[in-house]
Protein backbone atom coordinates (compact mmCIF):
# COMPACT_ATOMS: atom_id res chain seq x y z
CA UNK A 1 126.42 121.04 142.81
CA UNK A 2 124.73 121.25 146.02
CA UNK A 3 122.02 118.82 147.97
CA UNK A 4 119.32 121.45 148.13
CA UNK A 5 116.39 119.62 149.67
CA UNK A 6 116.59 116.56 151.63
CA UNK A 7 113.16 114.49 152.47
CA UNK A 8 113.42 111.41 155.05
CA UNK A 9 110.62 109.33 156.29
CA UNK A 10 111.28 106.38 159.55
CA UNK A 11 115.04 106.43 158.92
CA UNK A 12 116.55 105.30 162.26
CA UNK A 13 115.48 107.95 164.88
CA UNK A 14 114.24 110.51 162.40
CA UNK A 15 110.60 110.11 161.69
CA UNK A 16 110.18 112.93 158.69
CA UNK A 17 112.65 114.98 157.72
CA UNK A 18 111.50 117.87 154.53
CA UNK A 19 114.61 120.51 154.71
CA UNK A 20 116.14 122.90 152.58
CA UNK A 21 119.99 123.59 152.75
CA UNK A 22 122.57 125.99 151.62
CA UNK A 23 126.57 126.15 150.88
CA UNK A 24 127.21 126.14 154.90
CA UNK A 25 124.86 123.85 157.14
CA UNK A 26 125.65 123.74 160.94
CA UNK A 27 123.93 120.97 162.69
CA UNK A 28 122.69 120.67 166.42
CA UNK A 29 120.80 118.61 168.73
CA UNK A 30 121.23 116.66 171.96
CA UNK A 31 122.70 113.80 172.15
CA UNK A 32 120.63 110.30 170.24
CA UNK A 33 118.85 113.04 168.90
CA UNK A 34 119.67 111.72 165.42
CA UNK A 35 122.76 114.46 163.79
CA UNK A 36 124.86 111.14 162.94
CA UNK A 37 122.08 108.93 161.57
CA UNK A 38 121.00 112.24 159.39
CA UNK A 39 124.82 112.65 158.28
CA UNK A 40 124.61 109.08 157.18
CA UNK A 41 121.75 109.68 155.18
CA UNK A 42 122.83 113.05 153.75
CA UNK A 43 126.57 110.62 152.73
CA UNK A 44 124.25 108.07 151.02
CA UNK A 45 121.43 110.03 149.97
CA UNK A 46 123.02 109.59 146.00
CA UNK A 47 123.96 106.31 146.27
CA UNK A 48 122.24 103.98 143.88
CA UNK A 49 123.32 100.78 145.59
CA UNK A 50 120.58 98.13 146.18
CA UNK A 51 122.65 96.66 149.43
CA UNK A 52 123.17 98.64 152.05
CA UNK A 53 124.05 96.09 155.11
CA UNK A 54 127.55 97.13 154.83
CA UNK A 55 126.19 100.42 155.74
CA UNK A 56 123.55 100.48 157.94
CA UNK A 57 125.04 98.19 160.90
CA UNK A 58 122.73 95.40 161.57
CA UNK A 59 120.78 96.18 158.92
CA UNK A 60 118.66 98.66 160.89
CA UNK A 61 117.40 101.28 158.57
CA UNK A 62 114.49 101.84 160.72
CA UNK A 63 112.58 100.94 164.07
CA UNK A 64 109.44 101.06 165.88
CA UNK A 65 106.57 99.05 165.61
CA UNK A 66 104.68 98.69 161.99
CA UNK A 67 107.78 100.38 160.47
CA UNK A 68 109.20 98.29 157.64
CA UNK A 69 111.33 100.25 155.56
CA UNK A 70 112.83 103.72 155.26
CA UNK A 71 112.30 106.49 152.53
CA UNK A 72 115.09 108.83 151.26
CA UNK A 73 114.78 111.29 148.81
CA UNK A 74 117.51 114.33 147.67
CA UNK A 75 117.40 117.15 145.45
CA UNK A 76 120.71 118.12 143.65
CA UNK A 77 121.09 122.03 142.08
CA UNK A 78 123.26 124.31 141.07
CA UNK A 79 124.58 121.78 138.67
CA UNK A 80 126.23 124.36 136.73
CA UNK A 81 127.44 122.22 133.52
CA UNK A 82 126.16 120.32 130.44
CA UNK A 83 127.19 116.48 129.60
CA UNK A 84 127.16 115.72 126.00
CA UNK A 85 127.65 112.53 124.38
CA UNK A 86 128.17 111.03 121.25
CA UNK A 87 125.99 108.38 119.53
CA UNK A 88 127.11 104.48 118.51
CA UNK A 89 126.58 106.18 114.62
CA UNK A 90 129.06 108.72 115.27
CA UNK A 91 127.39 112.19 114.25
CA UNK A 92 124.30 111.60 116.80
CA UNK A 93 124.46 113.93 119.70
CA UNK A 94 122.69 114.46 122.84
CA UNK A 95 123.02 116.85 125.65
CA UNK A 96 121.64 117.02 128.89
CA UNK A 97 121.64 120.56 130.61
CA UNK A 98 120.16 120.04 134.20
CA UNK A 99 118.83 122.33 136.42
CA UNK A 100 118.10 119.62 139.02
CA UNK A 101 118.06 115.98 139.78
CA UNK A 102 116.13 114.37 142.17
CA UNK A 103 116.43 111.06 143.71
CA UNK A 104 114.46 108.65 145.70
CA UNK A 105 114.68 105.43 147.25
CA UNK A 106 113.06 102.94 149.58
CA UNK A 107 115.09 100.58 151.66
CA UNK A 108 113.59 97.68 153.11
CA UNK A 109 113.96 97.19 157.32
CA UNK A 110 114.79 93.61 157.22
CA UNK A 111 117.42 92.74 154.43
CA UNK A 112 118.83 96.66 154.31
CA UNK A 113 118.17 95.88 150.11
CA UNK A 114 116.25 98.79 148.13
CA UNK A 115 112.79 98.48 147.41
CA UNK A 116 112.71 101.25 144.94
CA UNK A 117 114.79 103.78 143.42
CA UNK A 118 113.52 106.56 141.54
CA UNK A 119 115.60 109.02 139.12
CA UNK A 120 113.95 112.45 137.85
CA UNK A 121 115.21 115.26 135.74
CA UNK A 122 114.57 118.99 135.34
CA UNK A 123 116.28 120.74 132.55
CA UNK A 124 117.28 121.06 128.97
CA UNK A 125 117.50 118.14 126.66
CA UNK A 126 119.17 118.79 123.11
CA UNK A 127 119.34 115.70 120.42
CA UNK A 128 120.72 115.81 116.87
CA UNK A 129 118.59 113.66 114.29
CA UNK A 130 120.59 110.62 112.79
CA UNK A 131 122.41 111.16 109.80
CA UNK A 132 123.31 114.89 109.72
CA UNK A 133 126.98 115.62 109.14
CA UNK A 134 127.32 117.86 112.05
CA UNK A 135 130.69 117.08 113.76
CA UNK A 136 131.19 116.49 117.40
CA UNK A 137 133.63 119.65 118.00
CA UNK A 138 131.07 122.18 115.80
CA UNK A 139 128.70 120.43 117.84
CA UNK A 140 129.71 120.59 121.20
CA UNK A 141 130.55 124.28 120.97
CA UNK A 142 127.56 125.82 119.55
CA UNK A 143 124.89 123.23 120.55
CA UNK A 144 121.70 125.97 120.21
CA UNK A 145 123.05 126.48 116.49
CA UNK A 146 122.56 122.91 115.57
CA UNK A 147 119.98 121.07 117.25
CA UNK A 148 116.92 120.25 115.49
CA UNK A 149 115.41 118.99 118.61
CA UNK A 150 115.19 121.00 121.45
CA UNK A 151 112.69 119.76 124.79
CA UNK A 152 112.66 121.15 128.93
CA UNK A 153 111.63 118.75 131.41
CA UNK A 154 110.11 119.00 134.49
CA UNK A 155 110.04 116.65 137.23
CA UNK A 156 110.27 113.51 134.29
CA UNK A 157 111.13 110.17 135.43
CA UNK A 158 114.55 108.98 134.00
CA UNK A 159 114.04 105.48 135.74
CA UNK A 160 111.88 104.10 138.07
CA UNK A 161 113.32 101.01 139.50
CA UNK A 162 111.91 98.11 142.05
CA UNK A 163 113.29 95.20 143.44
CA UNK A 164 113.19 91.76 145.28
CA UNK A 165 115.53 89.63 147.22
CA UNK A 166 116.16 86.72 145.53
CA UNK A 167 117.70 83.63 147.08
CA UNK A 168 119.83 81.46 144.82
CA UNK A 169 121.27 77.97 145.94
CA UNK A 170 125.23 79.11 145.16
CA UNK A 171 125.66 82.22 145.54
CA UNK A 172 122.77 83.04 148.91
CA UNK A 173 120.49 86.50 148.64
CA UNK A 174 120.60 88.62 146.31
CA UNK A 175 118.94 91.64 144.97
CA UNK A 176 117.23 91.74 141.91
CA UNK A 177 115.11 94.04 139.76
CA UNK A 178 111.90 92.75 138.53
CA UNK A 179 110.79 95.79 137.39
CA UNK A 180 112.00 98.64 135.13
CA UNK A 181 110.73 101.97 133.59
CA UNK A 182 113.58 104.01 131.41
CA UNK A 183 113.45 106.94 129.49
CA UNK A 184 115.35 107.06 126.26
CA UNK A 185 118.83 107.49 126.33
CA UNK A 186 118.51 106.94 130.40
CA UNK A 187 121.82 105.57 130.47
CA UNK A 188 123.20 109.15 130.05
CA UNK A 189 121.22 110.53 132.67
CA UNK A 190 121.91 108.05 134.76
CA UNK A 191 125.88 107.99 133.91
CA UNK A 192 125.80 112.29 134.45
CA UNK A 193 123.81 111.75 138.27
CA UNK A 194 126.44 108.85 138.84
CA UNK A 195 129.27 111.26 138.83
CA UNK A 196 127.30 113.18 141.04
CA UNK A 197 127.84 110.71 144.04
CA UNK A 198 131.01 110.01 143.23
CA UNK A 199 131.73 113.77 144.19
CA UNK A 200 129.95 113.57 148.20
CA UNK A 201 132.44 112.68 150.72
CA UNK A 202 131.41 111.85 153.94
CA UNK A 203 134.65 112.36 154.99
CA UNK A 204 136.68 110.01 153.50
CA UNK A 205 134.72 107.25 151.94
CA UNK A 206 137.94 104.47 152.03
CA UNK A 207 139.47 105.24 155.26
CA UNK A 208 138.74 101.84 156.56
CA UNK A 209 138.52 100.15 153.01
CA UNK A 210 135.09 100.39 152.45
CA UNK A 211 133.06 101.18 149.43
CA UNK A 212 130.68 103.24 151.08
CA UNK A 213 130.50 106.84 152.91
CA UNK A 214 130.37 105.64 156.76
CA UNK A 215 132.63 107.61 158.98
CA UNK A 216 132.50 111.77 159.54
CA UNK A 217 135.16 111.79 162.11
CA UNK A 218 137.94 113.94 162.59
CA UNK A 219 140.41 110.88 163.11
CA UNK A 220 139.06 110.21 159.96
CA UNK A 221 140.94 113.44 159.20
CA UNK A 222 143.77 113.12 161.24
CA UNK A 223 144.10 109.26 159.88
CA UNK A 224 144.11 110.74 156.31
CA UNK A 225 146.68 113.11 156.47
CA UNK A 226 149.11 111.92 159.01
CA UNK A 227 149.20 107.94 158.15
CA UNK A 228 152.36 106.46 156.81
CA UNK A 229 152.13 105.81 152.98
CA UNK A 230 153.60 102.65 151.32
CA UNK A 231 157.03 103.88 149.17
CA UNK A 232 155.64 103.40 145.89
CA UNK A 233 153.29 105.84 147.32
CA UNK A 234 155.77 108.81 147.91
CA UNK A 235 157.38 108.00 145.10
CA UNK A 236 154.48 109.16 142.79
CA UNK A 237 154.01 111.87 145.14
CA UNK A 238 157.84 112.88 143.74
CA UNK A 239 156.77 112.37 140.05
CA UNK A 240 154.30 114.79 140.35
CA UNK A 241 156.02 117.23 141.90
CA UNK A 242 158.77 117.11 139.86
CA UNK A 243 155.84 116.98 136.53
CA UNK A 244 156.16 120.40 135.12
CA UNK A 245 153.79 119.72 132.26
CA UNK A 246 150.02 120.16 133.19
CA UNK A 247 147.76 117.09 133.19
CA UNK A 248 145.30 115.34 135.12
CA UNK A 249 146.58 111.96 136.49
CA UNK A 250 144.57 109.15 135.97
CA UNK A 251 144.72 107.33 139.15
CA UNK A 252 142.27 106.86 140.80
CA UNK A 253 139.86 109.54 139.29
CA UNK A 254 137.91 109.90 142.74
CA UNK A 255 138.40 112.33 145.56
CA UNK A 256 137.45 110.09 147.66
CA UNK A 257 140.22 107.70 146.85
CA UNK A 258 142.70 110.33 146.97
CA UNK A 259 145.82 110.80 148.75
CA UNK A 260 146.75 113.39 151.04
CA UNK A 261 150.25 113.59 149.92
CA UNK A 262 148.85 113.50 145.99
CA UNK A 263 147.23 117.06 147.24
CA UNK A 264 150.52 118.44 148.42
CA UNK A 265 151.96 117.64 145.29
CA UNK A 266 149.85 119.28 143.26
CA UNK A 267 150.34 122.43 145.11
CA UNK A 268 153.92 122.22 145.35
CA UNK A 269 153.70 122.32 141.40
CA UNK A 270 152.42 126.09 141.72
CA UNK A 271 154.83 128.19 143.56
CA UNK A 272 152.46 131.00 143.78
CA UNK A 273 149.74 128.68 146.06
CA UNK A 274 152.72 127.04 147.71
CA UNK A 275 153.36 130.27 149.41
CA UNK A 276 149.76 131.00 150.18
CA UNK A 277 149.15 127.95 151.75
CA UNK A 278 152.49 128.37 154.40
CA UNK A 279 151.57 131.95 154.77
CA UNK A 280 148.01 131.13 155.98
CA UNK A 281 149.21 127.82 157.92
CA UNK A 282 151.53 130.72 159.78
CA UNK A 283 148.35 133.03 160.28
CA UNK A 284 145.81 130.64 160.90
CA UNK A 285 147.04 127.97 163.57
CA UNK A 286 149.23 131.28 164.86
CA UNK A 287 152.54 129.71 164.06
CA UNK A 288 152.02 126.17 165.29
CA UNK A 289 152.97 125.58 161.84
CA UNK A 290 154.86 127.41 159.54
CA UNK A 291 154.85 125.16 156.35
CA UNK A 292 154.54 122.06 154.75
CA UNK A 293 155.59 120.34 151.85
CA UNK A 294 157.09 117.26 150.15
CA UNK A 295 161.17 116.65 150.58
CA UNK A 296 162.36 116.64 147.06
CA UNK A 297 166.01 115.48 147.79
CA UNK A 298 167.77 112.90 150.68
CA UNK A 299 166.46 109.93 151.88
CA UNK A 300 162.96 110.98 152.66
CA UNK A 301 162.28 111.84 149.48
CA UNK A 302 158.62 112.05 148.33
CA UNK A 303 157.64 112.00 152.23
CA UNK A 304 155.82 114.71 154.25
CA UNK A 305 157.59 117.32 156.08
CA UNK A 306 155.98 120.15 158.94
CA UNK A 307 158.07 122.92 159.81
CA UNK A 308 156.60 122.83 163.59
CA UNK A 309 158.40 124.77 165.83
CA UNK A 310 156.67 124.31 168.81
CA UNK A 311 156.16 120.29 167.92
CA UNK A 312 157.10 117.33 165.60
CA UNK A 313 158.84 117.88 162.04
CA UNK A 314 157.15 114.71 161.07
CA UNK A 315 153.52 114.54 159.58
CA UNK A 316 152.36 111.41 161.20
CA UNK A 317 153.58 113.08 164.64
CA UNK A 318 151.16 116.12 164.80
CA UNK A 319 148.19 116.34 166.80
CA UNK A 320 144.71 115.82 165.25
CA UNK A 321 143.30 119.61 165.97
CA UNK A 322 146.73 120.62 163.87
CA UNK A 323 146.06 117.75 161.30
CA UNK A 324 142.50 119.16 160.60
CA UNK A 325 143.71 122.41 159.94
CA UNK A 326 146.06 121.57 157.95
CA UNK A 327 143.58 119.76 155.88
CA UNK A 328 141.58 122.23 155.00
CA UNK A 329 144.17 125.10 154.53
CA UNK A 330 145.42 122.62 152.14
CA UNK A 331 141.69 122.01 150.34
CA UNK A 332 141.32 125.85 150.39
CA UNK A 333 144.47 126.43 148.53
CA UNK A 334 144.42 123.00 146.41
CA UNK A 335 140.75 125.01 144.94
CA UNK A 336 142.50 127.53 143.91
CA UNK A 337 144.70 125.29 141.44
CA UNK A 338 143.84 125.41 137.67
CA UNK A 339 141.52 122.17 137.40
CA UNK A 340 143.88 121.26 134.65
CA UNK A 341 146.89 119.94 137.19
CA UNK A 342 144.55 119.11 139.86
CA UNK A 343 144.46 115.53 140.25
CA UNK A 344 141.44 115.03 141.10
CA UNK A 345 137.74 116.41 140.73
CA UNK A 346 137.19 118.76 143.18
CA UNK A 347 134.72 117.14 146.01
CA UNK A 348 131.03 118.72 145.72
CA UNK A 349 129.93 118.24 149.17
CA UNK A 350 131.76 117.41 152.33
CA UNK A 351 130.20 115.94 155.35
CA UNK A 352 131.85 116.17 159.02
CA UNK A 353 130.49 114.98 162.47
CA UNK A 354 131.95 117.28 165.72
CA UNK A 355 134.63 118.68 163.09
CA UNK A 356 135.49 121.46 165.87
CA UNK A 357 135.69 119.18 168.82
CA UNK A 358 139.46 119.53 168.39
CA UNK A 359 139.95 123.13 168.02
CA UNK A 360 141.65 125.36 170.40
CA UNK A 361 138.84 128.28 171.09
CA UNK A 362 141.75 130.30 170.48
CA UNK A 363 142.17 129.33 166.86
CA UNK A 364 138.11 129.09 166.42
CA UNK A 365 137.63 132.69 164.82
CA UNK A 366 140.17 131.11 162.01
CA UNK A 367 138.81 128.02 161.84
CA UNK A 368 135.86 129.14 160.91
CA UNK A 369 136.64 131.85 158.70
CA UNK A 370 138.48 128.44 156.37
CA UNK A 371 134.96 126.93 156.54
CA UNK A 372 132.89 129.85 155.05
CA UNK A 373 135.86 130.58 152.52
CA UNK A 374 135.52 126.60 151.74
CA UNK A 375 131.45 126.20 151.44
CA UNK A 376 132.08 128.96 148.34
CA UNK A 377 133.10 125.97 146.55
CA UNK A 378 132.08 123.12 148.82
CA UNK A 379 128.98 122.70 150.08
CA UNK A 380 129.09 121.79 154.37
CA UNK A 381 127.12 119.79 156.68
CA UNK A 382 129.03 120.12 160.09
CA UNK A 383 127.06 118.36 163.26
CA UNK A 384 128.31 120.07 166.50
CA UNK A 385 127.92 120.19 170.20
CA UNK A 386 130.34 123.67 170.38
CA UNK A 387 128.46 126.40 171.91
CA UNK A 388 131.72 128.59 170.88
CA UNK A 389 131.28 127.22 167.19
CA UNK A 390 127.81 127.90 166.78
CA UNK A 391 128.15 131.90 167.80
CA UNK A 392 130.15 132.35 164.30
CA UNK A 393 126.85 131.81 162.55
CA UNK A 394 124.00 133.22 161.28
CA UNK A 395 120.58 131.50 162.66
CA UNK A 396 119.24 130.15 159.14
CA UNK A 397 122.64 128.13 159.11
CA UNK A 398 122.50 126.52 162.07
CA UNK A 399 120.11 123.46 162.58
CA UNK A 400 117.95 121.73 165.18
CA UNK A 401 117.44 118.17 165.25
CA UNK A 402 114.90 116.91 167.65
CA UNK A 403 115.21 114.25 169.95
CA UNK A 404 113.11 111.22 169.30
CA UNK A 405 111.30 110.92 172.49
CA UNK A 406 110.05 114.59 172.60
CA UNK A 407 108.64 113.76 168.57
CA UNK A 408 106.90 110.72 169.57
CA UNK A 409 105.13 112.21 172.60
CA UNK A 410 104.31 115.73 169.96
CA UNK A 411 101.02 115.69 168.22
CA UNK A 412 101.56 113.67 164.61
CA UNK A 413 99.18 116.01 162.56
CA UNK A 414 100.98 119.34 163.59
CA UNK A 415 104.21 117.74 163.45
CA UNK A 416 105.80 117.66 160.06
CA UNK A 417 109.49 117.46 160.21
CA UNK A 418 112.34 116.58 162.92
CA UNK A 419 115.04 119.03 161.66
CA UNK A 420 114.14 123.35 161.49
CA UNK A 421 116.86 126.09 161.25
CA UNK A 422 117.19 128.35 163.89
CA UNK A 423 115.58 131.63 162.37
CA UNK A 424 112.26 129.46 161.36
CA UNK A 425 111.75 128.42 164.86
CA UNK A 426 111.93 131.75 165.95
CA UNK A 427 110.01 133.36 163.13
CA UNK A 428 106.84 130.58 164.33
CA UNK A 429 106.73 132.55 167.49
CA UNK A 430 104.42 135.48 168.20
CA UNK A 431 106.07 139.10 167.60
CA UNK A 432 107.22 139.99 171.19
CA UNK A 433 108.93 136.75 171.53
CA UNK A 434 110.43 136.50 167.94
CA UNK A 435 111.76 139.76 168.57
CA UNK A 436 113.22 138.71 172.40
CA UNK A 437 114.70 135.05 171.00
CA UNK A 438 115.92 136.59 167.54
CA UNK A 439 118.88 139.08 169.79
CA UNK A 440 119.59 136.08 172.08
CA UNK A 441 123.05 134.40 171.15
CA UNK A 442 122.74 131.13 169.32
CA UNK A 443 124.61 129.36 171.86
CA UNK A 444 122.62 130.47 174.75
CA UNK A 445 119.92 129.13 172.50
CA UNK A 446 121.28 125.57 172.43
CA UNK A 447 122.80 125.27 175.61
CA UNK A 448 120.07 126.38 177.52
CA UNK A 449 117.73 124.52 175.74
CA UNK A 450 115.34 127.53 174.90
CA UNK A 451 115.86 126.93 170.97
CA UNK A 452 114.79 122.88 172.16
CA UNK A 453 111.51 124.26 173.88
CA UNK A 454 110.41 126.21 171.13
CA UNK A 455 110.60 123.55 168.41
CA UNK A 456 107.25 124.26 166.29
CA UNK A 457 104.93 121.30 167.05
């Protein structure tokens, strides 16, 4: 699955917003230019909630005079699976094979409550009529042999949605709907997209025991893999490690309420990845760190261990450029697990604010090598200030945000969006200077502004 098209309109600093992305999405601008706000949309962009004051601080969704709400709309694709499910008469069946899903919402400035959500589909739909004797498993693995009802969609509403704040003596404001448009069988459309958002981690939605996506850090990181775990903790960490049969543990189902520790032991089930994740901690932070693992025996048992030998043996000792690292050699070997003893479903889309902030430019070419290998599987939106970062990419991965000020003094009718990659400023320009700009480095680009001054108005 990956957020292919993202449309915003007055969110925060970002006035419009209509841009296309792909499995590796660098992000730039200066600073209050608007890369965190637009990570913050990007993390919620799925979520059906109809309060979002517990995300939006202050309830600001949007400013500036006459504005009075905020408009968010994302385009999921490359779905890659069908959902089928089984009716209350037991040999009714209906499958939903989508190509996209698209979802939009309004948000209203002063209570931070949705106005509207809208829900579309484009794919194939497949029903079975009532009564045939068709069972589930013939079903479900020949569908085209035994539907009688076969229908492609195109942009078709699955729900439209509006609603009110309503104020109620007991229990104070709430939201309700007062209006509703469904198609049939919308519950399992809207059950399928559901998972989707359940799959976009912002970086790690709980880290400060909240519901929603909010923080992008890389102490969000560090936090996450080096904090001390209750004992009942490492003590399922041991029972899975020591779980030779295969089988997907049922607590909690989300990534985003995973453990660190829970990822380790899932490796450390697989000797074959165990060894491919020490050899490339040896290669890639060039032996800060040789290995790690879960102790299996004495009186840590079930805790993290880090054969460091320039540092700490302990996880929650290790600095947080080493902690990130470790992360994701552990996310890019934990993907290479059969899905079958992974404990979790593998995230769809990862989010990170200043991720290489930490990094030692000695370790970058690395680092960066783990990304690409990573957005094969996980799509990446990575907002960054690093001038050495931004080098390792090409220009139609690497994004500009512009700065509020410079939009609002740009002409409105010319100006259609806040965010272009690099290679569709340039390829605006006029031939000389598309040629000249298209050799210059992409950090001479940024730092020097020229990438800034050439933002198509």
């Amino acid at each position: 699955m990956r957020i292919s098209n993202l449309k915003i309109k007055d969110f925060r600093n970002i006035q419009r917003a209509d841009i296309s992305f792909g499995p590796i999405n660098i992000l730039t601008g200066k600073n209050s230019s608007g890369k965190t706000n637009l990570l913050l949309a990007l993390a919620n962009s799925l979520n059906t909630a109809t309060d979002y004051s517990q995300i939006f601080s202050k309830n600001i969704v949007t400013f500036g005079q006459g504005k009075k709400r905020t408009e968010i709309e994302a385009t999921i694709e490359k779905i890659g699976h069908q959902v089928c499910y089984q009716g209350n008469e037991g040999n009714e069946f209906f499958c939903i094979s989508p190509d996209k899903f698209t979802f939009s919402k309004t948000i209203d400035k002063g209570t931070a409550s949705s106005k509207r959500h809208v829900l579309k589909f484009t794919g194939k739909q497949y029903e079975n009529p009532p009564g045939s004797d068709i069972s589930w498993n013939s079903f479900t693995r020949d569908i085209n042999a035994y539907t009688t009802k076969y229908e492609f969609r195109q942009d078709a509403t699955v729900s439209e949605e509006e609603f009110s704040p309503a104020i109620r003596e007991k229990e104070g404001t709430r939201v309700e709907k007062i209006k509703t448009k469904k198609l049939p069988k919308e519950e399992q459309f809207q059950r399928m997209f559901s998972d989707f958002h359940r799959t976009v981690i912002s970086w790690m939605k709980d880290i400060n025991s909240s519901e929603y996506p909010t923080d992008f850090s890389s102490s969000a990181i560090q936090h996450y893999v080096t904090s001390a775990e209750k004992a009942e903790i490492y003590e399922e960490a041991l029972k899975r490690v020591k779980t030779k049969n295969v089988f997907r543990f049922s607590a909690p189902d989300s990534f985003a309420d995973s453990k660190f520790v829970f990822l380790l032991a899932d490796i450390q089930r697989d000797e074959k990845v165990l060894r491919s994740l020490n050899r490339e901690l040896e290669i890639y932070t060039k032996g800060i760190v040789s290995s790690v693992g879960i102790h299996v025996t004495g009186r840590n048992k079930g805790e993290i261990f880090v054969n460091s030998p320039q540092g700490p043996k302990e996880i929650h000792s290790i600095s947080s450029g080493t902690s990130v690292m470790i992360f994701l050699l552990v996310m890019q070997n934990w993907l290479r697990l059969p899905t079958s003893i992974q404990s979790y479903e593998s995230p769809q889309v990862m989010i990170f604010d200043e991720l290489d902030a930490i990094i030692h430019p000695r370790l970058m070419d690395g680092f960066v090598e783990i990304l690409k290998t990573l957005s094969k599987k996980i799509q990446l939106f990575i907002a960054t200030h690093s001038s050495v970062f931004i080098d390792f990419f090409d220009k139609n991965q690497i994004y500009l945000l512009k700065d509020a000020a410079s939009m609002a003094n740009s002409d409105a009718r010319s100006n259609r969006c806040n965010i272009y990659d690099y290679q569709t400023i340039i390829d605006r320009l006029p031939a000389e200077k598309r040629k000249l700009f298209s050799k210059k480095p992409n950090s001479v680009l940024f730092v020097d502004g020229q990438i800034d001054s050439i933002f198509p108005f």
